[in-house]
C-alpha atoms as a PDB file:
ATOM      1  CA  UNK A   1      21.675 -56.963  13.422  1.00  0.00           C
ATOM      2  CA  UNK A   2      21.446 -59.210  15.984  1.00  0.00           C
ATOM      3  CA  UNK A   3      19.033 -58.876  19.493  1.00  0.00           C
ATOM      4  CA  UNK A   4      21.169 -58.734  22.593  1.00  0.00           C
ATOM      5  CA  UNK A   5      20.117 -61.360  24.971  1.00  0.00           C
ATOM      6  CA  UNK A   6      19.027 -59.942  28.243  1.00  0.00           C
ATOM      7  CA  UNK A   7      20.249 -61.519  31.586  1.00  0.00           C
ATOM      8  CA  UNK A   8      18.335 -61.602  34.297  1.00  0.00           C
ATOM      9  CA  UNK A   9      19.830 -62.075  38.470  1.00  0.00           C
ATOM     10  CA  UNK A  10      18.321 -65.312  40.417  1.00  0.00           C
ATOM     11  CA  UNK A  11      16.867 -62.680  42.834  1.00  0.00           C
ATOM     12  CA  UNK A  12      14.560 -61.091  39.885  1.00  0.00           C
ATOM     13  CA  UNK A  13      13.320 -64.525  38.737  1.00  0.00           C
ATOM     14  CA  UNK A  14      12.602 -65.681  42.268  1.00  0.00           C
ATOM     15  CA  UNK A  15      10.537 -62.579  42.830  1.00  0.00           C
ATOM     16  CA  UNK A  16       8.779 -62.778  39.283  1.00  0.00           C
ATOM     17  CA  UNK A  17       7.684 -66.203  40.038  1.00  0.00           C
ATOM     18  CA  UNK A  18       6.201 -65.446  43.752  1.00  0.00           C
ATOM     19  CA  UNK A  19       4.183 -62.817  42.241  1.00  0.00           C
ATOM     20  CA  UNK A  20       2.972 -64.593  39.745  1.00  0.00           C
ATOM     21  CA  UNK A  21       1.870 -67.433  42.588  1.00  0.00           C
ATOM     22  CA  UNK A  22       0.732 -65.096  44.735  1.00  0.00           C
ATOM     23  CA  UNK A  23      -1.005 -62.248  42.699  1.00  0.00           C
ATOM     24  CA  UNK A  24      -4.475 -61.942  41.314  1.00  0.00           C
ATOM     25  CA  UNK A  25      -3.114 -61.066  37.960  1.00  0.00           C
ATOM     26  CA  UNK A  26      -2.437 -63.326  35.197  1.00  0.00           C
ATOM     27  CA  UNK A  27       0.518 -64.639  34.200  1.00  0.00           C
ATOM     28  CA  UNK A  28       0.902 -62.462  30.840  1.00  0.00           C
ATOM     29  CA  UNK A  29       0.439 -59.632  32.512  1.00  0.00           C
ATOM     30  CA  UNK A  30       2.465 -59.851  34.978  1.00  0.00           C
ATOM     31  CA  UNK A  31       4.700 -61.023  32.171  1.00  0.00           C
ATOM     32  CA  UNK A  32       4.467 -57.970  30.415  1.00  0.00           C
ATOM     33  CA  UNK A  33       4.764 -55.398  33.679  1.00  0.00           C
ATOM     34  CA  UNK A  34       8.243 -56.995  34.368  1.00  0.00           C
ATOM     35  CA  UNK A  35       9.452 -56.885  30.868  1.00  0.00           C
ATOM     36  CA  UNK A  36       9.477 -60.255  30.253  1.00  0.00           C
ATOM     37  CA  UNK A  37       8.024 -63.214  27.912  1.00  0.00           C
ATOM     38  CA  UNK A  38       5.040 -65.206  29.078  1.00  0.00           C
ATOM     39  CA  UNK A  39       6.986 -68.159  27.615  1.00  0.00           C
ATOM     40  CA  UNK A  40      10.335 -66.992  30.195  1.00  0.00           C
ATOM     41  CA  UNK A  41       8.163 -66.467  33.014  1.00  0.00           C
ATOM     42  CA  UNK A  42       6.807 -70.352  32.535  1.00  0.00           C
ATOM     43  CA  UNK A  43      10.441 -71.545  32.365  1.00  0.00           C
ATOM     44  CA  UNK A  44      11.510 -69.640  35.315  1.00  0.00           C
ATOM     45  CA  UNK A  45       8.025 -71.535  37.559  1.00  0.00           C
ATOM     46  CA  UNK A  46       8.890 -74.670  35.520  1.00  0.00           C
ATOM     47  CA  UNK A  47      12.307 -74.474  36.832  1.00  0.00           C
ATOM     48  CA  UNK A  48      11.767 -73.739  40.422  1.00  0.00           C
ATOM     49  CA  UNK A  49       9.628 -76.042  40.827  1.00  0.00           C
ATOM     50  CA  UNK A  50      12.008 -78.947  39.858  1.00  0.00           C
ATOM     51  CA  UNK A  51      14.755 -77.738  41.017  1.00  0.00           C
ATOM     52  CA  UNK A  52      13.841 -76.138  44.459  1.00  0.00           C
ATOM     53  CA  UNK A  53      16.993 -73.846  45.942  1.00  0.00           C
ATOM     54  CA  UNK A  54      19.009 -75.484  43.002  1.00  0.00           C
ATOM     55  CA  UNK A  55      16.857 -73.522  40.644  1.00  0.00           C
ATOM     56  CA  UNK A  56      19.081 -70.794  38.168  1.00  0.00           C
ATOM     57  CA  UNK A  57      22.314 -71.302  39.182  1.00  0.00           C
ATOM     58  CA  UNK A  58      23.504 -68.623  37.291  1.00  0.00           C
ATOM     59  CA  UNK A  59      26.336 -68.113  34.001  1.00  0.00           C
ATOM     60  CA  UNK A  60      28.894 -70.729  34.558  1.00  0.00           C
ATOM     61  CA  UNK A  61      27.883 -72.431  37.428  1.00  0.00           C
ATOM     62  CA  UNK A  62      26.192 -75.973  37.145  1.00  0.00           C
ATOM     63  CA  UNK A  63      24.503 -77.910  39.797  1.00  0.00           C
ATOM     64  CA  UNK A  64      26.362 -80.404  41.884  1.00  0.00           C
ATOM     65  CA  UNK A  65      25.552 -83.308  39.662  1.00  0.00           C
ATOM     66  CA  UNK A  66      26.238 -81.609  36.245  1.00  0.00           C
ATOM     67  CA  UNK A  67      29.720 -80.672  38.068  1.00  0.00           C
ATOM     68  CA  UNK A  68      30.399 -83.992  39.002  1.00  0.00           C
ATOM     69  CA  UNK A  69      29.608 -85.523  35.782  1.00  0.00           C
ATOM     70  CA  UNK A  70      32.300 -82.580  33.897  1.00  0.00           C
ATOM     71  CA  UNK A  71      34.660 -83.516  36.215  1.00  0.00           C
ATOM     72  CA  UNK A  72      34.291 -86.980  35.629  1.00  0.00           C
ATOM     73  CA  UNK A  73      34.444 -86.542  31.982  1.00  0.00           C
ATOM     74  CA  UNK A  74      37.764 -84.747  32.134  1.00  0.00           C
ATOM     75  CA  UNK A  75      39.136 -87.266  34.469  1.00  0.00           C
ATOM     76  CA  UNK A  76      38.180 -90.243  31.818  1.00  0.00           C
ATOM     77  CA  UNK A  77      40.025 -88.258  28.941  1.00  0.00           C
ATOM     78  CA  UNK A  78      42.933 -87.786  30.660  1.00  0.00           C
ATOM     79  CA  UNK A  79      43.514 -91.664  31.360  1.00  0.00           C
ATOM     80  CA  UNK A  80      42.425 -92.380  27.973  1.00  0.00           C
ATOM     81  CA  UNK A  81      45.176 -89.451  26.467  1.00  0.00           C
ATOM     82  CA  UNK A  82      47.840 -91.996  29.008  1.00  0.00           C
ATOM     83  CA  UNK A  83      46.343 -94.673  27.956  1.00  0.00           C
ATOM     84  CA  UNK A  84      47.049 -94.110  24.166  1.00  0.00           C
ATOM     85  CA  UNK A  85      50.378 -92.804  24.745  1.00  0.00           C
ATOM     86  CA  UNK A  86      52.001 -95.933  26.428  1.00  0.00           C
ATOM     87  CA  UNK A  87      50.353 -97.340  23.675  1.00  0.00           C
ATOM     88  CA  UNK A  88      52.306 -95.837  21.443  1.00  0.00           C
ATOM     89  CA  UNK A  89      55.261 -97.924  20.022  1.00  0.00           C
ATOM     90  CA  UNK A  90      57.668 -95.164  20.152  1.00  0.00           C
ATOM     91  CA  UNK A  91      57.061 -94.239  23.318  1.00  0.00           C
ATOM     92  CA  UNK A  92      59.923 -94.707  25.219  1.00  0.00           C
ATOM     93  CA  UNK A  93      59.324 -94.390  29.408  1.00  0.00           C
ATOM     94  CA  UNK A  94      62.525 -92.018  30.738  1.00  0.00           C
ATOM     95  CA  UNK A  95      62.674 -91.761  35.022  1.00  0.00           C
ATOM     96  CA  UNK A  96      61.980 -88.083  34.449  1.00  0.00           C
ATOM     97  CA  UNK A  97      58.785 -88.396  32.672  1.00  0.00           C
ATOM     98  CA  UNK A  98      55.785 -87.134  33.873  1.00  0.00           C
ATOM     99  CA  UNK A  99      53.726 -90.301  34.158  1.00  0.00           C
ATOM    100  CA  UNK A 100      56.409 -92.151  35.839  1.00  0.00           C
ATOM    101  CA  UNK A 101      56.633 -89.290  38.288  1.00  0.00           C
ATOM    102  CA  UNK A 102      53.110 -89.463  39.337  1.00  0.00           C
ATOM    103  CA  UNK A 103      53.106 -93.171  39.961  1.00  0.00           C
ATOM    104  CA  UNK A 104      56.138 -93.247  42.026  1.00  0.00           C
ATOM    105  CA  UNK A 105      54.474 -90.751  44.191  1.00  0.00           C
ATOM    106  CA  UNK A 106      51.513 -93.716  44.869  1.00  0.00           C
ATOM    107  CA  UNK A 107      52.642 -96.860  47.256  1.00  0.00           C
ATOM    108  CA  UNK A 108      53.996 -99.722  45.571  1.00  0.00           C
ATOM    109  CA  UNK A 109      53.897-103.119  47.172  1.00  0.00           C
ATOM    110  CA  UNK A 110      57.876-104.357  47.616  1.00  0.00           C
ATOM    111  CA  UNK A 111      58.633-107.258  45.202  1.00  0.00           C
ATOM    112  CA  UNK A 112      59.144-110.677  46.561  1.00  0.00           C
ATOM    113  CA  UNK A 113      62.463-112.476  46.585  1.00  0.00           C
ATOM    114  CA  UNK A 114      62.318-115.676  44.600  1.00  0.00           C
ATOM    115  CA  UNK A 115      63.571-117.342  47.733  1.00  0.00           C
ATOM    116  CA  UNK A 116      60.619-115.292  50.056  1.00  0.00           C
ATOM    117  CA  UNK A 117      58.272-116.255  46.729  1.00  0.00           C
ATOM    118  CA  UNK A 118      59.322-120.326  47.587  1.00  0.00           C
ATOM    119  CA  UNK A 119      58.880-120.022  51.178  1.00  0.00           C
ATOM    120  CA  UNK A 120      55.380-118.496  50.803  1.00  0.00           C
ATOM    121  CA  UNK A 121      54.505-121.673  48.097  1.00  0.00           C
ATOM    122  CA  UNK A 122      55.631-124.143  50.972  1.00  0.00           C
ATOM    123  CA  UNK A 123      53.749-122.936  53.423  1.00  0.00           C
ATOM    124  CA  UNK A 124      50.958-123.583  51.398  1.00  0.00           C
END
């Protein structure tokens, strides 16, 4: 049978930690008052003090940079999935495709004439 995890809010850790830092009582038995393992309580100090106000974000969310750096990664997969499909040999471009779409919708510089693309070489 397996031993259900127990979850904790950020408000209970941030108060476990300032009594530990600002009781006379050890750690451990503070530790064991709350409920808790020594070894959690430790994290929890260990973890506020590196990561300040940032410190147990809570299930699901991650800190700015770690949510950045998903994003990121999910932005580099999807170029690489359009990347492989133009690849492709058989893939054949239609107008109503989906990646056409999306890069008509960005500016396109107008092409030149070949008679504009002469007068722009004589000038030079």
């Amino acid at each position: 049978m397996q031993k259900e995890q127990k979850t904790y809010t950020k408000e209970f850790k941030l108060e476990a930690v300032q009594l530990v830092q600002s009781s006379q009582k050890s750690q451990s038995q503070i530790a064991r008052e709350l409920g808790v393992a020594d070894s959690t309580l430790s994290q929890w100090r260990q973890e506020l003090s590196e990561h300040g106000n940032d410190a147990f974000p809570g299930s699901g969310h991650q800190s700015p940079l770690e949510e950045e750096n998903r994003h990121l990664k999910r932005e580099v997969e999807i170029l690489r999935q359009e990347r492989d499909m133009l690849k492709k040999p058989s893939y054949r471009i239609s107008p109503n495709d989906e990646l056409i779409q999306r890069t008509r919708k960005q500016p396109v510089e107008p092409i030149l004439e070949r008679s504009e693309m002469r007068q722009i070489s004589s000038v030079r």
